[in-house]
Protein backbone atom coordinates (compact mmCIF):
# COMPACT_ATOMS: atom_id res chain seq x y z
CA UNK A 1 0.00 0.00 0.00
CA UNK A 2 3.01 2.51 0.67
CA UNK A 3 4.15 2.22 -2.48
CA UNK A 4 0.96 2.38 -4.19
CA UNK A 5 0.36 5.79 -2.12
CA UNK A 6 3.30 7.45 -2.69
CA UNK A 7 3.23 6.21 -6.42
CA UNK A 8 0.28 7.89 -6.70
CA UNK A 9 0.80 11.13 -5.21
CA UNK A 10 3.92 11.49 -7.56
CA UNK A 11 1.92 11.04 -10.29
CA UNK A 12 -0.69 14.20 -9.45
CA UNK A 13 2.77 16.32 -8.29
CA UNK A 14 4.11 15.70 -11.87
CA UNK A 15 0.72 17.14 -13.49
CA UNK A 16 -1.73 14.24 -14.11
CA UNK A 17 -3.32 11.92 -16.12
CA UNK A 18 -1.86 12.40 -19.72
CA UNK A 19 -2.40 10.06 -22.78
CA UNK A 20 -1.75 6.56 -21.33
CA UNK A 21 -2.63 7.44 -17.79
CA UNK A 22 1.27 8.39 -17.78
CA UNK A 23 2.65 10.77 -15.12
CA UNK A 24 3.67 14.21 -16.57
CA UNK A 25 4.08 17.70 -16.31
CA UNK A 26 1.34 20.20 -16.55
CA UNK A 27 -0.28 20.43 -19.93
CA UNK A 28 -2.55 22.68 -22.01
CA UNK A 29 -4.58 21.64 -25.23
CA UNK A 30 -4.98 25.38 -26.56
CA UNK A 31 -1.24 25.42 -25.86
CA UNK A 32 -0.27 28.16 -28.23
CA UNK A 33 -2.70 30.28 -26.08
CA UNK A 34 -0.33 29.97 -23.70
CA UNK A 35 3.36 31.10 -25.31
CA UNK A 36 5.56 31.25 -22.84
CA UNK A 37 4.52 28.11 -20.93
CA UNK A 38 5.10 26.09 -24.36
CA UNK A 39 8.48 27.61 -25.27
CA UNK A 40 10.64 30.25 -23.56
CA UNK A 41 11.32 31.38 -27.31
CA UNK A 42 8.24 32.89 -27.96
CA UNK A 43 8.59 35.23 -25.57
CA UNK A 44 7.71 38.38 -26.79
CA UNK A 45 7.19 36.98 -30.57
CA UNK A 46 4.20 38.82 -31.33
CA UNK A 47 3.35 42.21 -33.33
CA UNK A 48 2.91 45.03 -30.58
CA UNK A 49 3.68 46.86 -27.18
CA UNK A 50 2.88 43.80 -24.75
CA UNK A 51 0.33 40.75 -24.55
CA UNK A 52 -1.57 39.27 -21.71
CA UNK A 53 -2.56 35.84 -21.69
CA UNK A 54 -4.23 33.49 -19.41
CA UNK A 55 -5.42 29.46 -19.59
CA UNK A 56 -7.83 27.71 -17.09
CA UNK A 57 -7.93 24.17 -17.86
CA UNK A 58 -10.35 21.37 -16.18
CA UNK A 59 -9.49 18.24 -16.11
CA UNK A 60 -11.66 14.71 -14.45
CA UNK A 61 -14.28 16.31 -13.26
CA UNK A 62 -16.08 13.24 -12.36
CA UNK A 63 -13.74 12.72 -9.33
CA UNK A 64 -14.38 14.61 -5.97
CA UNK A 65 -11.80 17.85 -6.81
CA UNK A 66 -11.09 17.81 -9.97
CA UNK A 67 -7.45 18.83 -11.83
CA UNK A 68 -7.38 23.05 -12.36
CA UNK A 69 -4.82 24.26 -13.64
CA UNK A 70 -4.52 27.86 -14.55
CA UNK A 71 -1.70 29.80 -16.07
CA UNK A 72 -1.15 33.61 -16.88
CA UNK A 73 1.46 35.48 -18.60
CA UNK A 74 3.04 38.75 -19.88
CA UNK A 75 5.44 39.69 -22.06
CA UNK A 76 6.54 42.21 -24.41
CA UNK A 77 9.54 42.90 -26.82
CA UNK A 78 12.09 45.25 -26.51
CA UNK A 79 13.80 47.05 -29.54
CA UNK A 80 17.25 45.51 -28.83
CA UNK A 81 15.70 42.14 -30.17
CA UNK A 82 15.26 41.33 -26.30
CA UNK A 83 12.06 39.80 -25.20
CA UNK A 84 10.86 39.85 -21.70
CA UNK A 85 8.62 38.15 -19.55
CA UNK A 86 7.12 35.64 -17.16
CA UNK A 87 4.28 33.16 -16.31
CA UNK A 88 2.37 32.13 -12.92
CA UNK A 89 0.86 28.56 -13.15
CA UNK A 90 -1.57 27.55 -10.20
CA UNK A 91 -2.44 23.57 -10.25
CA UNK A 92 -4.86 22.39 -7.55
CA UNK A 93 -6.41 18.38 -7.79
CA UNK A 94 -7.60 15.56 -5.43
CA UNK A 95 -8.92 15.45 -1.36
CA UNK A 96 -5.44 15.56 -0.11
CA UNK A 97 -5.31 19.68 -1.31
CA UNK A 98 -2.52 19.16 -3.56
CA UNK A 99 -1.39 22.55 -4.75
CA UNK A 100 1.46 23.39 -7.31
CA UNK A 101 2.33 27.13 -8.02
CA UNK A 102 5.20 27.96 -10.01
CA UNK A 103 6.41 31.59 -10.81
CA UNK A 104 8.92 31.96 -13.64
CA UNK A 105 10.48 34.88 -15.54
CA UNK A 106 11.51 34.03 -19.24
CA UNK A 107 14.19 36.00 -21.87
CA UNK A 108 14.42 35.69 -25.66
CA UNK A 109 16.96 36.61 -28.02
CA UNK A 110 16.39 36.35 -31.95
CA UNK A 111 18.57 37.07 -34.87
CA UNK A 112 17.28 37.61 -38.66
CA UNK A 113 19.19 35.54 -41.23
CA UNK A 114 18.36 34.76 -44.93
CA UNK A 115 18.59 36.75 -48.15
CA UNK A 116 15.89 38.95 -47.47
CA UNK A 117 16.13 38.98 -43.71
CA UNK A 118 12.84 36.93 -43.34
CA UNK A 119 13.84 34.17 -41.47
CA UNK A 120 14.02 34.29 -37.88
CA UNK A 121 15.59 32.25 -35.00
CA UNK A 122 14.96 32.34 -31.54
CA UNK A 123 16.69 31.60 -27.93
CA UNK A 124 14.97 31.87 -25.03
CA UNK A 125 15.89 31.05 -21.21
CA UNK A 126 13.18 30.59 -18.26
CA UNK A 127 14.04 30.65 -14.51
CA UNK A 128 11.94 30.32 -11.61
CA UNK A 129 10.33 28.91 -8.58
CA UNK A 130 8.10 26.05 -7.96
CA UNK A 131 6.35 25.19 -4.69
CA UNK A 132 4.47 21.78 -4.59
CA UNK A 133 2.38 21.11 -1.28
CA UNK A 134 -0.07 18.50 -0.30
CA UNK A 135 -2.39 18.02 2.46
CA UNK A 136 -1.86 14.49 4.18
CA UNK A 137 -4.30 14.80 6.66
CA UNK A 138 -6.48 14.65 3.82
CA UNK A 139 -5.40 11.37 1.95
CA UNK A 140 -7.15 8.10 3.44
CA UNK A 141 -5.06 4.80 3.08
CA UNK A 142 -6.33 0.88 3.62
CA UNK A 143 -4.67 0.65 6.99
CA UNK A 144 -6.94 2.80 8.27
CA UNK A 145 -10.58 0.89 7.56
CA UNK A 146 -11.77 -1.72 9.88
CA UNK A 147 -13.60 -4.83 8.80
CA UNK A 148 -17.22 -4.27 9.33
CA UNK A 149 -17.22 -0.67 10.61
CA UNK A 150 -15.10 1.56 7.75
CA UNK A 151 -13.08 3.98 7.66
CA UNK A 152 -11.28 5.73 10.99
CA UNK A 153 -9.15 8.13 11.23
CA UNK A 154 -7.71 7.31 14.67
CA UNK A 155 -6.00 4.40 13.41
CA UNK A 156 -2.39 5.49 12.19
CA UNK A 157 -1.63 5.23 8.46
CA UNK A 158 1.61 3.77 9.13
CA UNK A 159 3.01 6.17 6.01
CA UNK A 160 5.82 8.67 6.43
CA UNK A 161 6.27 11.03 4.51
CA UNK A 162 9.64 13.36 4.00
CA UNK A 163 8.05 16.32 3.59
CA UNK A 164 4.49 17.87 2.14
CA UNK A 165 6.33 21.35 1.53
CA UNK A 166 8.55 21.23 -1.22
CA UNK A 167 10.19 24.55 -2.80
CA UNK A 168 13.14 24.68 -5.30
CA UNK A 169 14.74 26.81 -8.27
CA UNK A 170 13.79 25.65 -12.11
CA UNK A 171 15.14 26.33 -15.24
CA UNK A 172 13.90 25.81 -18.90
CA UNK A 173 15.23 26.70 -22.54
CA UNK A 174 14.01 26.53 -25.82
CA UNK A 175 14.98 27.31 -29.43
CA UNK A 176 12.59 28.50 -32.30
CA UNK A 177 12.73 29.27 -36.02
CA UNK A 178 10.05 30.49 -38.49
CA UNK A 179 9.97 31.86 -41.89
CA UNK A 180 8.47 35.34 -42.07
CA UNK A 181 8.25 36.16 -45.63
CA UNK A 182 4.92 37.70 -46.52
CA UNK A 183 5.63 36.60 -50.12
CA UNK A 184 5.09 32.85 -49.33
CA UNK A 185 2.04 31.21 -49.34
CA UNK A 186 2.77 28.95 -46.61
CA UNK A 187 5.04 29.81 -43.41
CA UNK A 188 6.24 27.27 -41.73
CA UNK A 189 7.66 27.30 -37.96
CA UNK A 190 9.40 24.82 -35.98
CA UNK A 191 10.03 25.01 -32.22
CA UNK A 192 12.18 22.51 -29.40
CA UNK A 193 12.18 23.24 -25.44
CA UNK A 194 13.55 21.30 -22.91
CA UNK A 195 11.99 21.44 -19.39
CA UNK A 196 13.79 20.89 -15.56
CA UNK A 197 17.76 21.54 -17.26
CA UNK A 198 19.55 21.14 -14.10
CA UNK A 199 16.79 17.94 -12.49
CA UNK A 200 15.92 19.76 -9.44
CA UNK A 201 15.45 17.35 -6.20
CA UNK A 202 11.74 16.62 -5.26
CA UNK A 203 11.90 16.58 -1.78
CA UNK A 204 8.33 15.86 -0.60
CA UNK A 205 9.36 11.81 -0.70
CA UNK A 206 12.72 12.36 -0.41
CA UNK A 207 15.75 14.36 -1.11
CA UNK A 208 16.80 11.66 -3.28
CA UNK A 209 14.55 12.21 -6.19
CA UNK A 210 15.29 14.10 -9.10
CA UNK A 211 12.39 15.08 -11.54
CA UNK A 212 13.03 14.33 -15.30
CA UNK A 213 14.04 16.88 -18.03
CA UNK A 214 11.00 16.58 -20.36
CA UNK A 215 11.87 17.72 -23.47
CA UNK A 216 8.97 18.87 -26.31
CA UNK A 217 9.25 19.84 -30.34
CA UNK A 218 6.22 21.77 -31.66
CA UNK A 219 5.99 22.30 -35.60
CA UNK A 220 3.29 24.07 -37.75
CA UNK A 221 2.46 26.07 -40.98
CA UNK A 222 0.93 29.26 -41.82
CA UNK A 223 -0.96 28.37 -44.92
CA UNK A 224 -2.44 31.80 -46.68
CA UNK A 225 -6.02 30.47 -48.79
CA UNK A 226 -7.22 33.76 -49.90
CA UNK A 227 -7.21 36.99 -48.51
CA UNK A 228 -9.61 36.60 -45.94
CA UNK A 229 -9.02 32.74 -44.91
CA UNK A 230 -5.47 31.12 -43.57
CA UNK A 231 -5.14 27.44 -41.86
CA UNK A 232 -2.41 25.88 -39.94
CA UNK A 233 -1.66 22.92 -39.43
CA UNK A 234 0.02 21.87 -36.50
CA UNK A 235 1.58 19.00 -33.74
CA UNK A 236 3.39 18.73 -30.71
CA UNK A 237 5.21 15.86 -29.62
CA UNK A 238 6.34 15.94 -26.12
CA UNK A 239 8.19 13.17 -23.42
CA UNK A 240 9.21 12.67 -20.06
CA UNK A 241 10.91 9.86 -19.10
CA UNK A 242 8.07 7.15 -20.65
CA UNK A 243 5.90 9.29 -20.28
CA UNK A 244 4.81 10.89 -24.29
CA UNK A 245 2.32 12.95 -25.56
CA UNK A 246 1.12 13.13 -29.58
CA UNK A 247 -1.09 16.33 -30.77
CA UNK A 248 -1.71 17.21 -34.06
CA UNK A 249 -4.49 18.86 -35.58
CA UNK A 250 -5.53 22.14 -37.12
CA UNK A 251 -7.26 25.52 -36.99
CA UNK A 252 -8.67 28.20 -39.99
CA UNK A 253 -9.15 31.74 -39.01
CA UNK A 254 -11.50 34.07 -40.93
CA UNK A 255 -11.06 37.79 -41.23
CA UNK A 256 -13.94 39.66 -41.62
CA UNK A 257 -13.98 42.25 -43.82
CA UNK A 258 -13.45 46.35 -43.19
CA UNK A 259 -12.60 45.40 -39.58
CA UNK A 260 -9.99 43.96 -37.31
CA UNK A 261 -12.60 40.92 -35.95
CA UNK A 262 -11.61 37.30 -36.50
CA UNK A 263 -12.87 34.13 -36.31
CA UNK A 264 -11.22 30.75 -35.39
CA UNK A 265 -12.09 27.08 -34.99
CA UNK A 266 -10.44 24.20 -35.43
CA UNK A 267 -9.95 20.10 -33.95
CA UNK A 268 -6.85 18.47 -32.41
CA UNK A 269 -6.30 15.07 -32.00
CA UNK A 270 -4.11 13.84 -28.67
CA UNK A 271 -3.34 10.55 -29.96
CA UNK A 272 -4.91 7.52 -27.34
CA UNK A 273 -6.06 10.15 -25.10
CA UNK A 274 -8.64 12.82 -26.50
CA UNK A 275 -10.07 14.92 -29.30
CA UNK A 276 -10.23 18.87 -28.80
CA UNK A 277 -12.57 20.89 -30.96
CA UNK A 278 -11.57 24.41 -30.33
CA UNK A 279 -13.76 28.20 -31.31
CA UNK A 280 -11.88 31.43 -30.40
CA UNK A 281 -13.34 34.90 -31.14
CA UNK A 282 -10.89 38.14 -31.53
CA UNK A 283 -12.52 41.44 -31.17
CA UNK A 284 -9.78 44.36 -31.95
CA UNK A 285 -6.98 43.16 -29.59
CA UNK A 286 -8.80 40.51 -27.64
CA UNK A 287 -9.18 36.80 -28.46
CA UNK A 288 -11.19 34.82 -26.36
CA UNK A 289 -11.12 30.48 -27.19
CA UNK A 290 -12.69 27.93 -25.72
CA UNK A 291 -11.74 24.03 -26.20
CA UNK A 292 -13.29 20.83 -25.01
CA UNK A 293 -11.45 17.56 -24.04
CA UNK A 294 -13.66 14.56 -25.66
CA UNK A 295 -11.82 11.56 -24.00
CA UNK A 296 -11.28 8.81 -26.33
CA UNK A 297 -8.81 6.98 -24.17
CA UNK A 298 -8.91 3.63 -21.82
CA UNK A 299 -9.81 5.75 -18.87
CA UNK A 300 -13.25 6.82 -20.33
CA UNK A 301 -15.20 4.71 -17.78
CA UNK A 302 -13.35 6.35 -15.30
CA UNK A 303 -14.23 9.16 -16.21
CA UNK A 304 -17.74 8.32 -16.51
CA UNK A 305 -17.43 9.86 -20.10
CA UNK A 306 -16.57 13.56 -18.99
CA UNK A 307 -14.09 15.65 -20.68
CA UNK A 308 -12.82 19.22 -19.50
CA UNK A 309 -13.28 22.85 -20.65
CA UNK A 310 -10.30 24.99 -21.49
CA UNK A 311 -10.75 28.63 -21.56
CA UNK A 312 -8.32 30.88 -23.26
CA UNK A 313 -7.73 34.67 -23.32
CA UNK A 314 -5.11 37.38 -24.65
CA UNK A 315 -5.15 40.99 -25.45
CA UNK A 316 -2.13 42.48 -27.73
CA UNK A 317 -1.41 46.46 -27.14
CA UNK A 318 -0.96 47.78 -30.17
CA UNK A 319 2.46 49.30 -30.99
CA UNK A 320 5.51 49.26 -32.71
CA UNK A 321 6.92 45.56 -33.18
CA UNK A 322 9.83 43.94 -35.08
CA UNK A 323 8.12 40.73 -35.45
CA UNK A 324 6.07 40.69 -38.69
CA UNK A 325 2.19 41.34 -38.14
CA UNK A 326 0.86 38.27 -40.21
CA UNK A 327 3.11 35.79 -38.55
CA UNK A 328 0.81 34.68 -35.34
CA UNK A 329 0.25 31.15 -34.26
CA UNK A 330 -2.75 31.31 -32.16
CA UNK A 331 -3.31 27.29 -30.74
């Protein structure tokens, strides 16, 4: 039973159920929504003063207190070709009050290369801190139910645990490259970050464990149909240890005509785990998208067939920008 405990509670402080029921980081399906979380490179890779953005995922909601995680971000870029920023992600799942808050700030540095200068690539850097806590007062384990009569909480559980505070320093990095020429019917971009560089120590269990480096490659297109219409295609491949994730999929976006409104929708496909229809709505300098997690995985009884809602939402200041205005993945 100990090890089935503590196996378990690693699993919700590494982020949750993912496709195979595999423990993981945090993870967003609108995950373009959500730049700097995805890729310390994108920081500040956007057309204007500064953008806001915030997530709020849901995730098993037919358990007692369900996964929420919620992120939020700002960033802007700088006219040295810096980029600055930095993200606050709030997790909170399960009856033992698992919490996991992490506060990073995040750099980017890109150089222009190509004939016409079009091309772009990216380096970005992420540091922070990342406190993980967990209630054990609230966790109920087998040595504590009598035959006949239940559960009671008098009886000791006869678990130990190191420590339900833990707090420690994280770094990411990332690398991306996209082709910005407005000549091109199709722009393609191409993206690689690698999570937990120096394997902090978890030291809720004990000061012995290290988490994984999870490493993640995200690729796309811009694909221009007419004036008014463009589609991308996209995927995301990401893996910790065994644990792997598969998403591709894609989105359209309508312009409407004599104003700055647009309209988005689209489907992505987590491979042996869910599919994600997705409608955003951008008014001026505000998008607003909403997703929904169909489960189409093994765990769908579990889940007594119930998916989770992802809201999305990000406002661009308009402003002077060195990054091109059409170039914009929005998922």
């Amino acid at each position: 039973m100990k090890t089935y405990i503590k196996t378990f509670l690693i699993t919700a402080l590494l982020g949750g159920v993912v496709a195979g029921a595999s423990a993981q980081d945090p993870h967003l399906s609108q995950y373009y929504s959500s730049p700097l979380f995805l890729n310390p490179a994108l920081t500040g890779m956007f057309n204007g003063e500064y953008r806001v953005s915030g997530n709020q995922k849901t995730q098993w909601g037919s358990i007692t207190n369900p996964y929420s995680t919620s992120v939020a971000s700002v960033d802007a870029l700088l006219s040295n070709k810096l980029g600055v920023g930095g993200y606050v992600l709030h997790q909170t799942a399960g009856d033992g009050g698992y919490k996991n808050t992490n506060v990073f700030a995040s750099a980017s540095y890109y150089v222009n290369f190509g004939q016409n200068g079009d091309g772009y690539l990216v380096f970005g850097l992420q540091g922070g801190l990342v406190n993980k806590t967990f209630d054990q007062n609230g966790l109920y384990f087998s040595e504590q139910y009598r035959p006949g009569m239940g559960y009671d909480p008098s009886i000791p559980s006869g678990e130990n645990f190191a420590d339900n505070n833990a707090l420690y320093a994280d770094f990411n990095a990332g690398v991306f490259i996209f082709d910005a020429n407005p000549l091109k019917v199709a722009n393609p971009f191409l993206g690689y970050s690698v999570f937990h560089l120096l394997r902090p120590k978890e030291t809720l269990f004990s000061s012995e464990y290290q988490l994984p480096m999870r490493h993640l490659v995200h690729a796309g297109a811009k694909l221009r149909v007419s004036e008014s219409v463009d589609i991308t295609p996209h995927a995301l491949f990401m893996r910790q240890v065994e644990a792997q994730e598969f998403s591709t999929g894609v989105y359209g976006e309508y312009h409407f005509p004599y104003n700055n409104n647009h309209l988005l929708f689209g489907t992505t496909y987590r491979w042996n785990d869910a599919v994600v229809p997705y409608v955003g709505f951008q008014i001026s300098n505000i998008l607003i998208g909403v997703s929904y997690d169909v489960n189409t995985s093994g765990l769908n009884p579990a889940s007594f067939h119930r998916g989770g809602f992802e809201f999305s939402l990000s406002f661009i200041k308009p402003g002077e920008s060195n990054v091109p205005l059409f170039f914009c993945p929005r998922l």
